[in-house]
Each structure stands twice: as structure tokens, then as C-alpha cells.
Protein backbone atom coordinates (compact mmCIF):
# COMPACT_ATOMS: atom_id res chain seq x y z
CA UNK A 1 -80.88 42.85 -10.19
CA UNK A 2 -82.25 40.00 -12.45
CA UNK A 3 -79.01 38.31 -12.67
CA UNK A 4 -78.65 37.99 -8.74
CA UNK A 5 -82.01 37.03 -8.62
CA UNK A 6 -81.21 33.89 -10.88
CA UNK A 7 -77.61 33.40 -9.76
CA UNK A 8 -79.23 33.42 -6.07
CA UNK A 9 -81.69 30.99 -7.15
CA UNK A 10 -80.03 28.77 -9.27
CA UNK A 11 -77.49 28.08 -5.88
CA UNK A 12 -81.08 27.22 -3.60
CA UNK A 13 -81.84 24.85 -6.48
CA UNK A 14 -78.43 23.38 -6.50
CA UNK A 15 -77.92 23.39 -2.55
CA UNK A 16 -81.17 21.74 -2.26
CA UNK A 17 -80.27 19.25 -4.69
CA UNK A 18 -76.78 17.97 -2.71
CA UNK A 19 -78.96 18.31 0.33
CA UNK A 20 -81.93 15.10 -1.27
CA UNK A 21 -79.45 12.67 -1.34
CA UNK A 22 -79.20 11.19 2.09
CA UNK A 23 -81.45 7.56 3.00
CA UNK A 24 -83.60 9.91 4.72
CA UNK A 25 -84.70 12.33 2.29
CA UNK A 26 -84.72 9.89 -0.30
CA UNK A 27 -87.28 8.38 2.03
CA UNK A 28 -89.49 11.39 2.33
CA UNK A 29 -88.68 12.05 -1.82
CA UNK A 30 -90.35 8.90 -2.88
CA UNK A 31 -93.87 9.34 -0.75
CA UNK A 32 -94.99 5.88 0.12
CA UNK A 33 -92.43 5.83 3.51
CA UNK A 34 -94.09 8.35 5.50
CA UNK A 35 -94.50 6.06 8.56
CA UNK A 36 -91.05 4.62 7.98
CA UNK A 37 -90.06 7.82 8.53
CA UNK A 38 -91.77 9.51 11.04
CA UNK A 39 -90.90 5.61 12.94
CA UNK A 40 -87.37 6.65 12.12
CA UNK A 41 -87.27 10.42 13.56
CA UNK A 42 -89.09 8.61 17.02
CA UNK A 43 -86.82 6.42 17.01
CA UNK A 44 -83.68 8.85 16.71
CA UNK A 45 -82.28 6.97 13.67
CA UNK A 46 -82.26 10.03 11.63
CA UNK A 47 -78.62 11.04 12.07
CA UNK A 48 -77.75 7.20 11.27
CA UNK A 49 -79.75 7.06 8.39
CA UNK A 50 -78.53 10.71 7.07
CA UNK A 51 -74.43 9.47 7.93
CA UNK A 52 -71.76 7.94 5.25
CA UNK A 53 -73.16 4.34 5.12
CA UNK A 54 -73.53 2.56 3.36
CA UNK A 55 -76.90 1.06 4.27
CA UNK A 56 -79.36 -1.19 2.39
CA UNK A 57 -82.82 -0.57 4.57
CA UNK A 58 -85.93 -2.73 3.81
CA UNK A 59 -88.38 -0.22 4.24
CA UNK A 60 -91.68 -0.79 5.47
CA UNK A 61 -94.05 1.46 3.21
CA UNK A 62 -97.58 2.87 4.70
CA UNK A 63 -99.19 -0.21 3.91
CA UNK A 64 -96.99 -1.93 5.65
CA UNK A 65 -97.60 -0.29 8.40
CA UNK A 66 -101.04 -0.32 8.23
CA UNK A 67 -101.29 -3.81 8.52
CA UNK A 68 -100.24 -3.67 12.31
CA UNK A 69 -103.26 -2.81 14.87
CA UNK A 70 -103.10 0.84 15.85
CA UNK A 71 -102.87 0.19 19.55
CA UNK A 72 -99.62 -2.21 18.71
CA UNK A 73 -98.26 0.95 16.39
CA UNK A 74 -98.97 3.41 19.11
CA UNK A 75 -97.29 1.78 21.64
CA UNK A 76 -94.51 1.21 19.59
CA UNK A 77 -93.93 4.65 18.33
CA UNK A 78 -93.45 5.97 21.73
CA UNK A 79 -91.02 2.85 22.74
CA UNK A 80 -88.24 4.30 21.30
CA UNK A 81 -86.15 1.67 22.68
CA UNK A 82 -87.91 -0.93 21.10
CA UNK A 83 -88.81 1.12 18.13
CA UNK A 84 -85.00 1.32 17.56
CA UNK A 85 -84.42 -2.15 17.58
CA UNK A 86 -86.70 -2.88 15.27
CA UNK A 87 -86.36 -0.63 12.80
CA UNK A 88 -82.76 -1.66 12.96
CA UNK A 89 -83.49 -5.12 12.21
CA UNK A 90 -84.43 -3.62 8.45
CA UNK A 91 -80.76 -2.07 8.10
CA UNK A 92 -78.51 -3.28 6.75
CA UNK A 93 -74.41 -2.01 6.93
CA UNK A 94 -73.70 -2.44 2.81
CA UNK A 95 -75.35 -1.28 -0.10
CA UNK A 96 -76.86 -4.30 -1.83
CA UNK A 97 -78.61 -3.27 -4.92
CA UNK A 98 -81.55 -5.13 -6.27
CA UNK A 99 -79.07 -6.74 -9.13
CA UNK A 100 -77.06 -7.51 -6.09
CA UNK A 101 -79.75 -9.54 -4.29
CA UNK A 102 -78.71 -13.24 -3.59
CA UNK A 103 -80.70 -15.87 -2.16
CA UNK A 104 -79.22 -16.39 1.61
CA UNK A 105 -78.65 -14.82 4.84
CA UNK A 106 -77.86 -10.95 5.57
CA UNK A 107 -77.13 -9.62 9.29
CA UNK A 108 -79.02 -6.43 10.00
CA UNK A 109 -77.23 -3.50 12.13
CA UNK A 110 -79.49 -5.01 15.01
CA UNK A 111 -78.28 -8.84 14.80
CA UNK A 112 -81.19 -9.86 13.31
CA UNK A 113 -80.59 -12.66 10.58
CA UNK A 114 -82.68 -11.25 7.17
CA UNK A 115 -83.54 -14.47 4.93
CA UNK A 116 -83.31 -13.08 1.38
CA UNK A 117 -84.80 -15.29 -1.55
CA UNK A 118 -84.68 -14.28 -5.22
CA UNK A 119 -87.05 -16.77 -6.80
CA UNK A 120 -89.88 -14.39 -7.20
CA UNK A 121 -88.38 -11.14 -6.91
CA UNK A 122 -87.29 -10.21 -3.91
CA UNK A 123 -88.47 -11.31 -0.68
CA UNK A 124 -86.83 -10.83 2.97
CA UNK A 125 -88.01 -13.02 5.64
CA UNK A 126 -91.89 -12.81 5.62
CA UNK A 127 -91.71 -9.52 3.38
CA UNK A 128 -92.08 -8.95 -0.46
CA UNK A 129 -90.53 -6.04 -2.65
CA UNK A 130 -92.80 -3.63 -3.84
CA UNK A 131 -92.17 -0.97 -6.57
CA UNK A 132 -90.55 -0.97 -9.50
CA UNK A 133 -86.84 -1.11 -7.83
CA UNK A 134 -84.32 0.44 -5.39
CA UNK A 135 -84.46 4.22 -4.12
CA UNK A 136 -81.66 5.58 -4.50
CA UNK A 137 -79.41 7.10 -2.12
CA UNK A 138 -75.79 8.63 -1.79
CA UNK A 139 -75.10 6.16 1.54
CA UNK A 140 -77.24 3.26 0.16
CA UNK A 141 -79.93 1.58 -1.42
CA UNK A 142 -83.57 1.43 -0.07
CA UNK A 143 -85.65 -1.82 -1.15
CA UNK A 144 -89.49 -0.96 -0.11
CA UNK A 145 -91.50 -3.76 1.37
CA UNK A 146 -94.52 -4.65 1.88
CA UNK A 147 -94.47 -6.03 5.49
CA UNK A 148 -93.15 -4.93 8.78
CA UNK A 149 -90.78 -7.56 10.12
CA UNK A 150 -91.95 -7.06 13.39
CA UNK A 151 -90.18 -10.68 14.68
CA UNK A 152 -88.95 -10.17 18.08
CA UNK A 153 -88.01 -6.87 18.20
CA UNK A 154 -91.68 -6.04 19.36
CA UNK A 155 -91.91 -8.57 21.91
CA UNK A 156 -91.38 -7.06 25.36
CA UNK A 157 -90.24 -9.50 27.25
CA UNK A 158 -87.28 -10.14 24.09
CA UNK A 159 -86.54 -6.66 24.23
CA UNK A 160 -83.37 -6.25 26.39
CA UNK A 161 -82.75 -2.77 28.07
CA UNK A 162 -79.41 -1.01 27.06
């Protein structure tokens, strides 16, 4: 009986260990994200962000977040068109490691043009790095920052309707 008990175990611990290595769960994993992703799940990005990749997301943490009025946040949250776009506009489609990071232009998934400069750390538009380095993921990197690049993509009347 004790040896099932382990064996049964020991395959949980396992299964739950292929399961953590998604964009999404590496999200939830590291604890500062936690409006990133509930933004994310509103959205309806999850299934994008849990797929093969790769992705490089710029990651808003809580702070981030924080820094936008709650009204603005609110109203955002349940836009989920808008939401989408911008949240999209901090995707990237490659993986693009922080030893990767060059000075220059990246497209996002959304079309938005992310200015990366390397001069002191990393920076992406308006937006520094924060934390010690990338979270890790199976279909990408994840590069937490300390701003929301809320650019257009929270402008109404720039928000087309698809």
C-alpha cells in the first residue's frame, strides 16, 4: 500500500511539473504578475499564451499596474477588445532572451513597434526591466517591466473594431 501511495504521488509531482512550464503558469509561478494575468484570462489570451510559441512578453508586474488610475484599469479589464490589443502590444512572436536583447526595433503580435535599448539594462519603449532576469518558459521568455505600455491601444477612438 505504501509503495502505491509514493508511486501515485511521485507521478502528481511529476505531472504537475510538465504541466508549470507554459508562459502562463510561469506567470502565476513567479508572483509579481498577478494582474498581468488575471488581464490575460479577461482578455482570452490564455490559450495563446499556454500554445507552442515562441513568445517573448514584456510583462507588466503589479506595480505596473498600479500605476494606472483604477477607473482607467476597470474599464479596461472589461474591454476585452481593447484589453487584447494591448496586452498584445507586449508579445512578442520569438524568444529573445535577455543576452539576446539588442538595441532597436521589435514588432509585437499586435503591430505595435517595441523600441528596445540596452544601455542601462533593458528598457522597451517607456518601460524598464525589473528583476534579476528572464522567467523562464517552455514557449518563451518573459522580461518583467515596470510600466504598462498603454500607447494607443487604450485610446478609444484608436481602437479599431474587428
Amino acid at each position: 500500500m505504501k509503495k502505491v501511495l509514493l508511486a501515485t504521488l511521485f507521478a502528481l509531482s511529476v505531472s504537475n511539473v510538465a504541466y508549470a512550464d507554459d508562459l502562463i503558469d510561469s506567470a502565476i509561478a513567479d508572483g509579481s504578475l498577478k494582474t498581468f494575468v488575471t488581464a490575460v484570462k479577461a482578455a482570452g489570451l490564455e490559450a495563446e499564451l499556454k500554445g507552442a510559441g515562441p513568445f517573448t512578453v514584456f510583462a507588466p508586474n503589479d506595480d505596473a499596474f498600479a500605476k494606472i488610475p483604477k477607473a482607467k484599469l476597470d474599464t479596461l479589464l472589461k474591454d476585452k477588445a481593447a484589453l487584447a490589443k494591448l496586452l498584445n502590444a507586449h508579445i512578442v512572436a520569438a524568444k529573445i532572451t535577455a543576452a539576446d536583447v539588442q538595441a532597436g526595433k521589435v514588432k509585437s503580435i499586435e503591430g505595435h513597434e517595441l523600441k528596445l535599448d540596452v544601455s542601462a539594462g533593458i528598457k522597451v519603449d517607456n518601460a524598464s526591466a525589473v528583476g534579476g532576469g528572464d522567467v523562464k518558459a517552455d514557449n518563451g521568455e518573459i522580461h518583467i517591466i515596470d510600466t504598462v505600455l498603454l500607447q494607443e491601444a487604450t485610446d478609444k477612438k484608436k481602437v479599431s473594431k474587428k
